[in-house]
Protein backbone atom coordinates (compact mmCIF):
# COMPACT_ATOMS: atom_id res chain seq x y z
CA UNK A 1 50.76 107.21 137.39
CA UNK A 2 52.92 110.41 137.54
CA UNK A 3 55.49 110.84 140.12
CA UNK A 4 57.86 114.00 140.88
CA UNK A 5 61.49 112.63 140.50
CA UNK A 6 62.90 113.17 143.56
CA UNK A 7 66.59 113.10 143.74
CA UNK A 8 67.79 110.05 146.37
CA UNK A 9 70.50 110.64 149.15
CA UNK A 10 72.75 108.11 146.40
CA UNK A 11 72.50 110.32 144.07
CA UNK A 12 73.68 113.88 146.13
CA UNK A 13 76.13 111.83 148.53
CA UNK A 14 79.33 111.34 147.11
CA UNK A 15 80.09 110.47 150.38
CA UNK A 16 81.90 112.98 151.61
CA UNK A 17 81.33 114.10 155.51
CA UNK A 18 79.71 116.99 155.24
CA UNK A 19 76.90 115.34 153.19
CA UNK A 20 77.13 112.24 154.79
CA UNK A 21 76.76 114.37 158.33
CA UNK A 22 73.96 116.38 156.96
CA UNK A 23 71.81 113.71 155.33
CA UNK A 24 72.62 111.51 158.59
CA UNK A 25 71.20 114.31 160.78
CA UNK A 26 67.93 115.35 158.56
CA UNK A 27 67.58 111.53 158.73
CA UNK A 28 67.24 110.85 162.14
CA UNK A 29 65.35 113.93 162.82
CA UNK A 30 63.03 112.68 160.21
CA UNK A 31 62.05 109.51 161.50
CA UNK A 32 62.12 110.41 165.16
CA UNK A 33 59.04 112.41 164.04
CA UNK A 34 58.01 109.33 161.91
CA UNK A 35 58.14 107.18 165.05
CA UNK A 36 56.64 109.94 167.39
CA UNK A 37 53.26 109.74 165.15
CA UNK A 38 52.89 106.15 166.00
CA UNK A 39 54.25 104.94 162.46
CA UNK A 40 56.93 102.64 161.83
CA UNK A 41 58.49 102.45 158.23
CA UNK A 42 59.19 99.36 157.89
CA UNK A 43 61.54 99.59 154.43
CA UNK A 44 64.23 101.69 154.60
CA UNK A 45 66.75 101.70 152.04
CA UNK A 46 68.46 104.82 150.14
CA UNK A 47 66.32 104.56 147.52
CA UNK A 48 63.57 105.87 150.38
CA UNK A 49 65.56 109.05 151.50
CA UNK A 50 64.85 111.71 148.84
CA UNK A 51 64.94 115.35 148.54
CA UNK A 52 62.21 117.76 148.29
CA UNK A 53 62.51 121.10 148.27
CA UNK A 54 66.25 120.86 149.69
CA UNK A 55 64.52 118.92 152.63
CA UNK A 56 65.66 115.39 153.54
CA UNK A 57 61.58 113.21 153.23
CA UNK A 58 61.19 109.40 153.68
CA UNK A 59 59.23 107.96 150.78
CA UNK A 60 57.45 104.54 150.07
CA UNK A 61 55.79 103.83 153.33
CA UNK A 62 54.32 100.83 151.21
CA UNK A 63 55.46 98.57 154.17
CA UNK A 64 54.42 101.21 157.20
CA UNK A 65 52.14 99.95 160.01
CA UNK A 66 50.63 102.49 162.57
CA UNK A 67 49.10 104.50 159.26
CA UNK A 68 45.59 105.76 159.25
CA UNK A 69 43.46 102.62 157.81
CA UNK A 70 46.42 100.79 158.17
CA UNK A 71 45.35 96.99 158.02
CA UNK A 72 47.77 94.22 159.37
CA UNK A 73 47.98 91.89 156.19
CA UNK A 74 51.31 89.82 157.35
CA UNK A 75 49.14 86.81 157.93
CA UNK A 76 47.65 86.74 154.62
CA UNK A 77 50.79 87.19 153.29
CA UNK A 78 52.17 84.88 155.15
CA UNK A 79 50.42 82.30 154.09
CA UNK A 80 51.27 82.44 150.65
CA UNK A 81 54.48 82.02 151.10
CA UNK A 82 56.85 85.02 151.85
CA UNK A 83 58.07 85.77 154.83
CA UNK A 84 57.02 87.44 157.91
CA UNK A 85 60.41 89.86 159.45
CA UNK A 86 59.44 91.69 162.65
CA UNK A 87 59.23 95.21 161.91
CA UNK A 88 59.68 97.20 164.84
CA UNK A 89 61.89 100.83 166.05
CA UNK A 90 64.69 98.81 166.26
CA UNK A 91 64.37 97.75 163.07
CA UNK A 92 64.20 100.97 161.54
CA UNK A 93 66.78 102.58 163.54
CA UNK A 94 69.11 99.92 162.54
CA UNK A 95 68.29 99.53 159.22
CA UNK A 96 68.63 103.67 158.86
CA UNK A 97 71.68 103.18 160.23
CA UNK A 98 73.05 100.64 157.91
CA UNK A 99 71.85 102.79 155.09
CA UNK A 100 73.69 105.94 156.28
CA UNK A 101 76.99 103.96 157.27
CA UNK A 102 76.27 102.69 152.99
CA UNK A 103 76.46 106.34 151.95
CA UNK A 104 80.31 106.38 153.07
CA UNK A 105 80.95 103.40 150.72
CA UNK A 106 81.44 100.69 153.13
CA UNK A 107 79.72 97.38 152.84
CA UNK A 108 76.43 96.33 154.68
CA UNK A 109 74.20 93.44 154.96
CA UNK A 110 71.57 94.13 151.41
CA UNK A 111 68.17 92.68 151.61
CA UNK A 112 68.52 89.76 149.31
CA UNK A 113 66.01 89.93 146.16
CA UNK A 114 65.33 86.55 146.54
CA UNK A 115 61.65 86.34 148.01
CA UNK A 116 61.78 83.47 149.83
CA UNK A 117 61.33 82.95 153.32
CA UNK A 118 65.09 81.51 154.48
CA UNK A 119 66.77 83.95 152.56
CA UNK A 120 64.80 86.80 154.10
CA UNK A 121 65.16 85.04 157.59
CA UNK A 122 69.21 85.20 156.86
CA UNK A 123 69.45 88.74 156.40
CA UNK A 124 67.59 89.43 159.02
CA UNK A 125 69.72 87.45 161.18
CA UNK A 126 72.91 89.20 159.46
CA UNK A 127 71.41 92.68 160.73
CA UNK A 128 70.77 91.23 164.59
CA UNK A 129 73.93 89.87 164.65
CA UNK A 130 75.77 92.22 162.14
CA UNK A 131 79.30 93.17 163.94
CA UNK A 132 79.02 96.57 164.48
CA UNK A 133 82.77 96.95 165.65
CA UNK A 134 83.65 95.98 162.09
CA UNK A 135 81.73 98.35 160.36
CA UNK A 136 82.75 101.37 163.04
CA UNK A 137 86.14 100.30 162.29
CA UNK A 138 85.69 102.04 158.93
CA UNK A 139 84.42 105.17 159.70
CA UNK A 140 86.33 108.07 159.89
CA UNK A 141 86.60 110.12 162.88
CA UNK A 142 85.02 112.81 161.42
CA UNK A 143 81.74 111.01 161.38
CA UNK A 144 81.91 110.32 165.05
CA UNK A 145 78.23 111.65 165.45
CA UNK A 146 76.77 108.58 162.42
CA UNK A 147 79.18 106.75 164.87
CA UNK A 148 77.40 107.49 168.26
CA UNK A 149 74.04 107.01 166.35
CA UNK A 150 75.17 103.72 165.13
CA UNK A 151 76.46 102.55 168.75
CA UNK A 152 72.81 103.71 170.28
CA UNK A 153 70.94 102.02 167.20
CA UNK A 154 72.51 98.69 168.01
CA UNK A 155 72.55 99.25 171.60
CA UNK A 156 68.05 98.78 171.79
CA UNK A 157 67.03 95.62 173.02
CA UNK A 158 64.07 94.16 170.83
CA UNK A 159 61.03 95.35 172.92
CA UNK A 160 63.01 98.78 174.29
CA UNK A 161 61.77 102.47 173.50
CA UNK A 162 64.25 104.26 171.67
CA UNK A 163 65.30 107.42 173.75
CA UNK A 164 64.96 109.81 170.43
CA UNK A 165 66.55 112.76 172.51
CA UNK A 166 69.81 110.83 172.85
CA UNK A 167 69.68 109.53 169.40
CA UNK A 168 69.72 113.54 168.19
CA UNK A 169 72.18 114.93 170.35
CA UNK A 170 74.57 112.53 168.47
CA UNK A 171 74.15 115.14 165.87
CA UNK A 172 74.37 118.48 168.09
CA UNK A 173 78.16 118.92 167.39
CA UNK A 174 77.12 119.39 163.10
C-alpha cells in the first residue's frame, strides 16, 4: 500500500495560538460538515487531523458509521471480546476537543492501548466525567474561542443535536 505522507496537526503545532486557533477553527468547520453528511468519526486523535494542500482533512474513518456500505459490526466484535464505547456527536465533539486543548501541551485523558474491555470502559468514563474546569483553567485567554468550543462540547447531553452554528461562531472573532 502507498500512502501520501500527510503532515499531522502535532507535527505543524508548536502550540502556539495562532496555530492552535487556526487548526481549532479548520477543525470544527471540518467535522460540522462531517456530521452534516450523516457520518460520525468515531476516532479522533491528532494523528487523524492532517494537512493537504494547506487544508486542515480528517483521516482514518476506519471507525466511521453513517458511511456508504457502512455495516454495523460492534456486535461481532463484541463478542470476541473488545469493547463496545458509544460513538455518537458528542463523542466526537468532545473527543475533538480534547485533542485540540492537547495541541497547547496540557494533559488529557489518552485512550489506553490496552484492548480490553474495563480499561476502555475507564477512559471512557474519564472523558464523561473529565473536569472540564481543570483543563480550562490552563488555557490562556487568548484561546478563549477553543475555550467557548470546549464549554459547548461538554455542555451536549448524550442524545442532544449539536447546534453546529453556535459551535462556529466560537471561532468568528479569528
Amino acid at each position: 500500500m502507498v500512502m501520501d505522507y500527510l503532515p499531522s496537526t502535532v507535527d505543524i503545532c508548536a502550540a502556539r495560538t495562532h496555530e492552535v486557533l487556526h487548526i481549532a477553527r479548520a477543525a470544527v468547520f471540518g467535522i460540522t460538515d462531517i456530521h452534516r453528511v450523516g457520518i460520525i468519526h468515531g476516532g479522533i486523535t491528532e494523528r487523524s487531523l492532517a494537512f493537504k494542500d494547506d487544508q486542515l482533512v480528517f483521516v482514518d474513518f476506519g471507525r466511521a458509521s453513517g458511511t456508504p456500505h457502512w455495516e454495523d459490526v460492534s456486535e461481532e466484535i463484541n463478542d470476541s471480546g473488545t469493547c463496545r464505547i458509544e460513538v455518537t456527536h458528542r463523542s466526537d465533539l468532545r473527543t475533538l476537543a480534547l485533542v485540540l486543548v492537547s495541541l497547547t501541551g496540557a494533559t488529557v485523558p489518552r485512550l489506553p492501548r490496552n484492548p480490553l474491555a474495563e480499561h476502555r470502559v475507564k477512559f471512557q468514563d474519564e472523558v464523561n466525567n473529565f473536569d472540564i474546569d481543570v483543563l480550562l483553567g490552563h488555557l490562556p485567554l487568548s484561546l478563549n474561542p477553543l475555550r467557548d468550543f470546549i464549554m459547548c462540547a461538554f455542555a451536549l447531553g448524550i442524545e442532544e443535536k449539536p447546534d453546529y452554528n453556535l459551535l462556529q461562531r466560537a471561532f468568528d472573532r479569528t
